[in-house]
C-alpha atoms as a PDB file:
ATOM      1  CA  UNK A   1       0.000   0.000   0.000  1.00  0.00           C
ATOM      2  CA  UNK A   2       2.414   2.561   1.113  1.00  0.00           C
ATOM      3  CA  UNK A   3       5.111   1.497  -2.204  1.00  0.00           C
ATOM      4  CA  UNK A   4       1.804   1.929  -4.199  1.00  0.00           C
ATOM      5  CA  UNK A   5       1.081   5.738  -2.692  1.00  0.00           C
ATOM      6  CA  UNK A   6       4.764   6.415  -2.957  1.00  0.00           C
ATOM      7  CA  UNK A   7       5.309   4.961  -6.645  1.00  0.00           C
ATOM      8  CA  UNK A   8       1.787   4.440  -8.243  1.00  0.00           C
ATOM      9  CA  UNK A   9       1.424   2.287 -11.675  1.00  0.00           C
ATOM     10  CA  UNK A  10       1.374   5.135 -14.501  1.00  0.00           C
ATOM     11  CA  UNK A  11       0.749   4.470 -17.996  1.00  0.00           C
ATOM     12  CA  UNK A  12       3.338   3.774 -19.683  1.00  0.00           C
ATOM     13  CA  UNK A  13       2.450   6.403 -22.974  1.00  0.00           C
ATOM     14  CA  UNK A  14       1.190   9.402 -21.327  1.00  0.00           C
ATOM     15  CA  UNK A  15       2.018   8.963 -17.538  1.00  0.00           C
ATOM     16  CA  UNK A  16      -1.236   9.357 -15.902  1.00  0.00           C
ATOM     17  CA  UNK A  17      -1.749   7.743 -12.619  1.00  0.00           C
ATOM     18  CA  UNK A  18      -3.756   4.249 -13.447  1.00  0.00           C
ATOM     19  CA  UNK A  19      -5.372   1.308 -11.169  1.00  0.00           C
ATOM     20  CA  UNK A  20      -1.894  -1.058 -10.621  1.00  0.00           C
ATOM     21  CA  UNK A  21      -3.459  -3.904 -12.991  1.00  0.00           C
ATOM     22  CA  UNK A  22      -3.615  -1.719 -16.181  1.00  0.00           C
ATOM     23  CA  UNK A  23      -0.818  -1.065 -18.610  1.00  0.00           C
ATOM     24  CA  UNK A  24      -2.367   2.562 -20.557  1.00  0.00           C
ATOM     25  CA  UNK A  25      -4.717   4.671 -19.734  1.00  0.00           C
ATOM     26  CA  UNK A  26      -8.483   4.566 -21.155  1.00  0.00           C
ATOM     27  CA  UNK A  27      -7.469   7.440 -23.678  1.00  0.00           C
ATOM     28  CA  UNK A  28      -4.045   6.185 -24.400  1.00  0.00           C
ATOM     29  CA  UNK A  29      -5.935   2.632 -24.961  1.00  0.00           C
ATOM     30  CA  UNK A  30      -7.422   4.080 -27.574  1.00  0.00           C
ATOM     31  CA  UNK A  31      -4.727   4.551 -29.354  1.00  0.00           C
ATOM     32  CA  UNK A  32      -3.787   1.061 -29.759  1.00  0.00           C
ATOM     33  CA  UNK A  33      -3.521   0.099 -33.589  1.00  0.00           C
ATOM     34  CA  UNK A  34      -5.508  -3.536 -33.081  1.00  0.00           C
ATOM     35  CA  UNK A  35      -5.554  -5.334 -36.607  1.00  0.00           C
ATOM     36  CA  UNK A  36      -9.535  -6.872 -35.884  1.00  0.00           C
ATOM     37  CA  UNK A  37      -7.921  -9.851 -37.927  1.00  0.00           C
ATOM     38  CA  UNK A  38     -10.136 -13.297 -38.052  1.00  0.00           C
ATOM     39  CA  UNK A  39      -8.273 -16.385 -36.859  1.00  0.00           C
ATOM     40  CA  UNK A  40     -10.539 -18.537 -39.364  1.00  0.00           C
ATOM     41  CA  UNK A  41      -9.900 -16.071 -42.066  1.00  0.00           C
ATOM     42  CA  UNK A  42      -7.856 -14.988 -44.481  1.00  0.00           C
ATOM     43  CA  UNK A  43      -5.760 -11.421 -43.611  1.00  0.00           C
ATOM     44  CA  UNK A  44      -2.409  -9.879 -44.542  1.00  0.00           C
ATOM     45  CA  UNK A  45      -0.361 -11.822 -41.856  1.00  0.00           C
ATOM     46  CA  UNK A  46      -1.877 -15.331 -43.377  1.00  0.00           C
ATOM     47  CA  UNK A  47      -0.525 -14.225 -46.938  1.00  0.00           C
ATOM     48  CA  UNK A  48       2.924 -13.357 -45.934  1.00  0.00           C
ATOM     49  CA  UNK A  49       3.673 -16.186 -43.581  1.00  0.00           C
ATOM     50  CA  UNK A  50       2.135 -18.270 -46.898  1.00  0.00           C
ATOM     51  CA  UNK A  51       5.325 -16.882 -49.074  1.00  0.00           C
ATOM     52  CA  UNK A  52       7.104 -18.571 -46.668  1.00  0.00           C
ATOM     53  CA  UNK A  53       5.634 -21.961 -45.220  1.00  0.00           C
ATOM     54  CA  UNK A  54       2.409 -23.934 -45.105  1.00  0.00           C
ATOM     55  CA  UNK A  55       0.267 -22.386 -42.116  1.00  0.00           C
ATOM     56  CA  UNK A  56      -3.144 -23.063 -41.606  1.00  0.00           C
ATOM     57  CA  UNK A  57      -4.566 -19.910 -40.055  1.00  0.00           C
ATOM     58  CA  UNK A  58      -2.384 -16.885 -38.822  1.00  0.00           C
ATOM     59  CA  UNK A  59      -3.398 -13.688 -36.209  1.00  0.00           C
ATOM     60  CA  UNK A  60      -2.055 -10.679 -34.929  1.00  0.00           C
ATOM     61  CA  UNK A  61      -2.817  -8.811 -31.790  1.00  0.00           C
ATOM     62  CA  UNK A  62      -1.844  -4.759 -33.183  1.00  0.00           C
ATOM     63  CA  UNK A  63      -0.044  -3.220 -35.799  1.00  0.00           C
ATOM     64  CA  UNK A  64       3.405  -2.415 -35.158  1.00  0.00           C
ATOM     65  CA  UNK A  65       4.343   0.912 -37.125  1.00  0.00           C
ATOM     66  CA  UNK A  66       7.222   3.404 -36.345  1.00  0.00           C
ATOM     67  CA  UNK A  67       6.976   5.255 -33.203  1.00  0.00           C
ATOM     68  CA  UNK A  68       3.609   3.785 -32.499  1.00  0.00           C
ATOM     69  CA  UNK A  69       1.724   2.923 -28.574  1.00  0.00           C
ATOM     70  CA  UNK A  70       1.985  -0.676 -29.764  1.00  0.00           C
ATOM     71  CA  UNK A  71       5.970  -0.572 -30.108  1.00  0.00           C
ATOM     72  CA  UNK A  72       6.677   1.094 -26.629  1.00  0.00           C
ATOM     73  CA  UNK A  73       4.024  -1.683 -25.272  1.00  0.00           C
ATOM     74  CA  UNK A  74       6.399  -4.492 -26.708  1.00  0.00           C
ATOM     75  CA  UNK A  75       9.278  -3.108 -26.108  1.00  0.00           C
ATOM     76  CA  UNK A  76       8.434  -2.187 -21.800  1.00  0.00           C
ATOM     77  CA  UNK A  77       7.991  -6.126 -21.995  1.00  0.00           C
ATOM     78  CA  UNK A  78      11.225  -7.207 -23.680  1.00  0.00           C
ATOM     79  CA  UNK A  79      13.347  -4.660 -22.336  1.00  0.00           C
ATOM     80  CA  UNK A  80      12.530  -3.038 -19.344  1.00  0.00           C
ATOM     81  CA  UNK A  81      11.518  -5.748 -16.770  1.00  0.00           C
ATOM     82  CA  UNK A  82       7.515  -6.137 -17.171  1.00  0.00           C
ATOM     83  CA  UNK A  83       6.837  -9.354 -17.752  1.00  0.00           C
ATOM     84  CA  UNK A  84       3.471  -8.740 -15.968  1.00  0.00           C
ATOM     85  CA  UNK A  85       2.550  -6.955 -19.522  1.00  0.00           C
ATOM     86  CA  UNK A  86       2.657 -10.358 -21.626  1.00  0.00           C
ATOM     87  CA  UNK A  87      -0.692 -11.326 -19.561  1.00  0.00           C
ATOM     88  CA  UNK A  88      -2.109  -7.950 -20.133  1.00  0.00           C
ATOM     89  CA  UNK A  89      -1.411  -8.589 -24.113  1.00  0.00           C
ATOM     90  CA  UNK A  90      -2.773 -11.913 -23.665  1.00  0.00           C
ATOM     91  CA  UNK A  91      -6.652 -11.085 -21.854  1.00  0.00           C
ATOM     92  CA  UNK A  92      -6.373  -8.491 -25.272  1.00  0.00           C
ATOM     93  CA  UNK A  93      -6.139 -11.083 -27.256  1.00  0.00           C
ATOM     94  CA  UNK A  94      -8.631 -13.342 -25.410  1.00  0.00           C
ATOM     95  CA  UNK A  95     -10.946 -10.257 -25.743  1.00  0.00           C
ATOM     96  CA  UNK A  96     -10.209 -10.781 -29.462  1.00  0.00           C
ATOM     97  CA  UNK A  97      -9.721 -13.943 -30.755  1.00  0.00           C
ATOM     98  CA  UNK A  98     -12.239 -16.751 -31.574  1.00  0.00           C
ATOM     99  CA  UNK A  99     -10.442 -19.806 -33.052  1.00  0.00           C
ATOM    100  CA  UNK A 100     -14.125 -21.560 -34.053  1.00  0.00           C
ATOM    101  CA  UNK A 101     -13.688 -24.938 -35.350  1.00  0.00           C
ATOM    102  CA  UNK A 102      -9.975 -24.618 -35.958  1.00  0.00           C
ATOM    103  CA  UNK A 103      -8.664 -24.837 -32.579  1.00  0.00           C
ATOM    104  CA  UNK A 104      -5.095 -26.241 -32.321  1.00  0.00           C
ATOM    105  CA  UNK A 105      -3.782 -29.198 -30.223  1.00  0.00           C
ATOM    106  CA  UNK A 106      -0.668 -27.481 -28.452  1.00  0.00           C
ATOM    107  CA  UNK A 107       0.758 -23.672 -27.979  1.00  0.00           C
ATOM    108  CA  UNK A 108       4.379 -23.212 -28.462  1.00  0.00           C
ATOM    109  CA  UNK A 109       6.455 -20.255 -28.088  1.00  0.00           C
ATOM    110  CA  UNK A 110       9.476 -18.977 -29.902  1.00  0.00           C
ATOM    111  CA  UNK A 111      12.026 -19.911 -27.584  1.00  0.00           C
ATOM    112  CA  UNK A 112      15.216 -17.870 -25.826  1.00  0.00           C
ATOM    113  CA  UNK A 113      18.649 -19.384 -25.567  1.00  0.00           C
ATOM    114  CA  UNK A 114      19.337 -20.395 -22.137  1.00  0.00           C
ATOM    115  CA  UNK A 115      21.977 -17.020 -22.161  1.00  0.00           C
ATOM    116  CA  UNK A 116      19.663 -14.606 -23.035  1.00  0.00           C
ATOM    117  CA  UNK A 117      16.386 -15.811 -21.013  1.00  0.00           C
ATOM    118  CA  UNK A 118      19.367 -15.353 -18.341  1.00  0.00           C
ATOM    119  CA  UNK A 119      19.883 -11.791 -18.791  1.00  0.00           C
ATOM    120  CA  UNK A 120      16.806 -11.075 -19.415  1.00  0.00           C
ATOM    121  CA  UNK A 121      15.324 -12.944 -15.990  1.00  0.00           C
ATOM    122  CA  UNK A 122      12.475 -14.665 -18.291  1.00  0.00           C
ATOM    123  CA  UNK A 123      10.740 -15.147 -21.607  1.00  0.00           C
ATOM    124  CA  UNK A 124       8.525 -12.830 -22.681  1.00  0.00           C
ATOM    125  CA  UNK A 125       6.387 -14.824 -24.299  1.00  0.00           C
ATOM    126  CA  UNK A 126       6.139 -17.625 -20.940  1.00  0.00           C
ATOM    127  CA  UNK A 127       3.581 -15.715 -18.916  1.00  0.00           C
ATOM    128  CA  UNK A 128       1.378 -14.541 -22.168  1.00  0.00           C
ATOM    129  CA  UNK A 129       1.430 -18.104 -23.628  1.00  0.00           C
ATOM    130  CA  UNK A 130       0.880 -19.501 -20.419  1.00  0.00           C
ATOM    131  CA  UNK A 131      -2.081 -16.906 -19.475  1.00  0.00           C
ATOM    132  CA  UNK A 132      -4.200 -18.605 -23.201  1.00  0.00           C
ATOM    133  CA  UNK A 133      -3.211 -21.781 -22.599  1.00  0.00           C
ATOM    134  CA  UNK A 134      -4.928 -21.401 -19.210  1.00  0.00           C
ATOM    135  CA  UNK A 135      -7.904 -19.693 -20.870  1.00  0.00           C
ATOM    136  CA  UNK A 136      -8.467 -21.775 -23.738  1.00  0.00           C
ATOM    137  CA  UNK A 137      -7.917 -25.083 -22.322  1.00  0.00           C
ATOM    138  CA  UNK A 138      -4.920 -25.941 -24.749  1.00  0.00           C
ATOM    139  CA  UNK A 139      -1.923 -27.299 -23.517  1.00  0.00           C
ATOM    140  CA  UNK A 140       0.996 -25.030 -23.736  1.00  0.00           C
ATOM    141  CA  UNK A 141       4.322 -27.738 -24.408  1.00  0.00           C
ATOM    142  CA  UNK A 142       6.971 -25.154 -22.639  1.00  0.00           C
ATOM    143  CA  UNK A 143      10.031 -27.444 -23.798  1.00  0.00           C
ATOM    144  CA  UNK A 144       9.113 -28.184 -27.468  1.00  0.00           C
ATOM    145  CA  UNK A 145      11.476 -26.125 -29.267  1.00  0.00           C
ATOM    146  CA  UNK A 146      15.136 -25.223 -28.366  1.00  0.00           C
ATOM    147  CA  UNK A 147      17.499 -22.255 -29.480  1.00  0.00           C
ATOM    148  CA  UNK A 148      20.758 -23.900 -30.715  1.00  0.00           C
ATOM    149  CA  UNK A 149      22.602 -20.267 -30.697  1.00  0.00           C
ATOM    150  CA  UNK A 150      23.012 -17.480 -28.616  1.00  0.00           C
ATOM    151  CA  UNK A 151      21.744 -14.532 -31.028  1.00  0.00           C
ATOM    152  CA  UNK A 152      21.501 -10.816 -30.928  1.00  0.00           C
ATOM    153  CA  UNK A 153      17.924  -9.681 -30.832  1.00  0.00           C
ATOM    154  CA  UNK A 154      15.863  -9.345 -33.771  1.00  0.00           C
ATOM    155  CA  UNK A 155      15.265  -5.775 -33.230  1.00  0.00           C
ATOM    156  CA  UNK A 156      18.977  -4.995 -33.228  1.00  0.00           C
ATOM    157  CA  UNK A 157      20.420  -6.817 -36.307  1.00  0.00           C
ATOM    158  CA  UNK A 158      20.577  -6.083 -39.321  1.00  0.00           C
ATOM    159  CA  UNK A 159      19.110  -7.692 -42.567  1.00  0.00           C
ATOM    160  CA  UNK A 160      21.602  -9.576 -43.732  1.00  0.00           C
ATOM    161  CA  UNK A 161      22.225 -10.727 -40.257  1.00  0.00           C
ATOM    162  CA  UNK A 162      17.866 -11.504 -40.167  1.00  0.00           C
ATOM    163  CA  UNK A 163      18.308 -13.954 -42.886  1.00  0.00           C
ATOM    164  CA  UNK A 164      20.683 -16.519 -41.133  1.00  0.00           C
ATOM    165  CA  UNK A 165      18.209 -19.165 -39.173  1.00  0.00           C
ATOM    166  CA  UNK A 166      19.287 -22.274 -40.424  1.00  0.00           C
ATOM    167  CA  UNK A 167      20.194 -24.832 -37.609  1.00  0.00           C
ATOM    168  CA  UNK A 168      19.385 -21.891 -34.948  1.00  0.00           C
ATOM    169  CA  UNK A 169      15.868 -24.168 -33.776  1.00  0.00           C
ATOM    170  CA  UNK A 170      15.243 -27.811 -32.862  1.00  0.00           C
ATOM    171  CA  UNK A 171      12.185 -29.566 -31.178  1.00  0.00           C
ATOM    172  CA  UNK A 172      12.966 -31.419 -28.410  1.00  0.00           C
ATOM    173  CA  UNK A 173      11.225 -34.297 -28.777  1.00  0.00           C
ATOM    174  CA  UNK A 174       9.198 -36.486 -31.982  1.00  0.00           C
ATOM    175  CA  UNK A 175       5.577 -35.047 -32.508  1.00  0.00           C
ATOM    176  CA  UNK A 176       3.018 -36.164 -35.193  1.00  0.00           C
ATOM    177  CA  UNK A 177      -0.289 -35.462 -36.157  1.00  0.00           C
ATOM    178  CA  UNK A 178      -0.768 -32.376 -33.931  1.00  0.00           C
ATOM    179  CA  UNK A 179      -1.777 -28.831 -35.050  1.00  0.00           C
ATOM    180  CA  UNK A 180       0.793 -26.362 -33.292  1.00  0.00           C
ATOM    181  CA  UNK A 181      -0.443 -22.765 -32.386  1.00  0.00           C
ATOM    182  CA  UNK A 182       2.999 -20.734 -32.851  1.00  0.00           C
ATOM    183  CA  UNK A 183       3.328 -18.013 -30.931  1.00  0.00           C
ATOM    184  CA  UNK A 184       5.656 -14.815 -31.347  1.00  0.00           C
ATOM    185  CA  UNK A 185       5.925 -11.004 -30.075  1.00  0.00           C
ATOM    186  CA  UNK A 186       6.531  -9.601 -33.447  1.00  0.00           C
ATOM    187  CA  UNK A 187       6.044 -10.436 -37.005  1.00  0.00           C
ATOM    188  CA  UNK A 188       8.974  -8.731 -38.976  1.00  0.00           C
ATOM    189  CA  UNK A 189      10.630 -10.874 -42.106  1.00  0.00           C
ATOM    190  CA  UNK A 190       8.849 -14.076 -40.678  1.00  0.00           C
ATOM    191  CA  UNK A 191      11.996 -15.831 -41.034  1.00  0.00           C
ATOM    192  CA  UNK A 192      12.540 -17.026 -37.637  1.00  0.00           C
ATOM    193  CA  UNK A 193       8.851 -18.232 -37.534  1.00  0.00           C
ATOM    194  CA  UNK A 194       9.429 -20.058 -41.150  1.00  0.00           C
ATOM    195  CA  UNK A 195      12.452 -22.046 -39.516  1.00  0.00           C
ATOM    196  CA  UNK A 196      10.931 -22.845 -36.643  1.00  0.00           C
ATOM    197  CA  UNK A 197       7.547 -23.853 -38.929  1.00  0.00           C
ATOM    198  CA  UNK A 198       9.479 -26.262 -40.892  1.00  0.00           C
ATOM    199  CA  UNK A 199      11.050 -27.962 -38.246  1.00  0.00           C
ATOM    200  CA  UNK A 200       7.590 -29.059 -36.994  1.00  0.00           C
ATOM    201  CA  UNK A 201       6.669 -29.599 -40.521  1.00  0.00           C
ATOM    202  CA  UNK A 202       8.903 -31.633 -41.476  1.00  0.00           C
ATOM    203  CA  UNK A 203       8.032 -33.866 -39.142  1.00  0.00           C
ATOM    204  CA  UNK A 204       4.820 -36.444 -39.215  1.00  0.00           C
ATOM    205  CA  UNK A 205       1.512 -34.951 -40.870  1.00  0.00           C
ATOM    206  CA  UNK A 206       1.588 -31.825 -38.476  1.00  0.00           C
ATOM    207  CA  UNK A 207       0.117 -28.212 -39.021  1.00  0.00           C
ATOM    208  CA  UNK A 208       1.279 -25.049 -37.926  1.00  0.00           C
ATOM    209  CA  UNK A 209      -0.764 -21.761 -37.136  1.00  0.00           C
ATOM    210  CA  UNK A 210       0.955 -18.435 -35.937  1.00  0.00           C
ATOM    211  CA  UNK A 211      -0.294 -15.923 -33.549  1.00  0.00           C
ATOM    212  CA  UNK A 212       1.941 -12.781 -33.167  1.00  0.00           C
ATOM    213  CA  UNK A 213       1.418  -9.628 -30.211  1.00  0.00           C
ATOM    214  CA  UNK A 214       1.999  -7.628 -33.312  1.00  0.00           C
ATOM    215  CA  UNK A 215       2.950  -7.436 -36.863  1.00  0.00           C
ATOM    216  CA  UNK A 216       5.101  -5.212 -38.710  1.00  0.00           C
ATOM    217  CA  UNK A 217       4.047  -3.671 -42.242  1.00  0.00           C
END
C-alpha cells in the first residue's frame, strides 16, 4: 500500500496515474492500432507467412508501425523488466480472438537461448502463452522447441544478419499429427517463424498456425 502511494502504476504512454493492474490509460488505450484480424480467415499476416511456409490460419494482436503505442508496449515487456505486460497482451487477445472450429492441439512459443532468457530474468512470451493456454484449455508444451545459438535480438540486427536461421531451432522431442499454435511477439521478415515452422513440418503430418502480439508492415 504505502510502495503503491509512494510509486503508483502510470501508464506507460502518457504517464497518468492508473489502477496497478492496467498497462495505458483509457485514452491512451485508444490509441492502440488492433488489426480486428479473423483467426478462421484470411488477412495480410496469413498471406505473408504463406510466401514462406504452409500455415493453416495466422493472427495478430496490433499493428506495429514506427513510433507507435503498440511498439513502446512491446518493447516495456522485452526490455525493461515487465513481464506482468505479456498477460495484459494476452486477456487483449482473449478479448479478441475466436479460433471456431480450428482450434489447435498445443501452444508453443518462440524460444530464448538459455543465455539470453538469463539476462533477461524470463521469456517474454512464458507468462502470455501460459495466461491462453490457461484460458483456452490448450496445452501449452513449454520445452518443445530449443534455441541452438546465442543470437543478438531481432530488433537490433541487421538484414543480412535476419536472414541466417538455419540450424538456430530444434524440437525437443518427436511429434506427429498435432496442429501447433505458434506463438511470437513480433512479425517482422517471418523468417525465424518459417524455420521454426518447418522444423515441426517436417516432421509427421503436423500443421502449424501463428499468432503474433503484433505485426510489422
Amino acid at each position: 500500500m504505502i510502495l503503491d502511494l509512494l510509486f503508483p502504476n502510470r501508464c506507460i504512454n502518457c504517464n497518468r496515474i492508473i489502477d496497478g493492474d492496467l498497462l495505458v490509460c483509457s485514452i491512451c488505450f485508444d490509441q492502440i492500432h488492433f488489426t480486428h484480424f479473423d483467426f478462421c480467415l484470411e488477412n495480410s499476416l496469413k498471406e505473408r507467412c504463406k510466401l514462406l511456409f504452409p500455415v493453416e490460419n495466422a493472427y495478430a494482436l496490433m499493428q506495429f508501425e514506427k513510433e507507435n503505442l503498440s511498439r513502446k508496449i512491446i518493447h516495456e515487456l522485452k526490455y525493461k523488466s515487465r513481464e506482468k505486460t505479456g498477460s495484459t497482451l494476452a486477456g487483449w487477445v482473449i478479448e479478441k480472438l475466436d479460433f471456431k472450429r480450428n482450434k489447435p492441439d498445443v501452444f508453443a512459443c518462440v524460444p530464448l537461448h538459455p543465455k539470453k532468457e538469463k539476462e533477461r530474468g524470463y521469456n517474454q512470451l512464458h507468462l502470455f502463452t501460459k495466461t491462453l493456454s490457461e484460458f483456452y484449455g490448450i496445452p501449452f508444451e513449454h520445452n518443445l522447441l530449443k534455441r541452438n545459438h546465442y543470437a543478438k535480438a531481432q530488433a537490433l540486427k541487421d538484414k543480412k544478419h535476419r536472414l541466417e536461421t538455419q540450424n538456430i531451432f530444434s524440437l525437443t522431442k518427436n511429434i506427429s499429427n498435432q496442429h501447433i499454435l505458434l506463438i511470437d511477439d513480433v512479425f517482422t521478415t517471418g523468417n525465424t517463424l518459417a524455420t521454426i515452422a518447418w522444423e515441426i513440418l517436417k516432421e509427421g503430418n503436423n500443421k502449424v498456425s501463428i499468432l503474433v502480439m503484433a505485426v510489422d508492415e
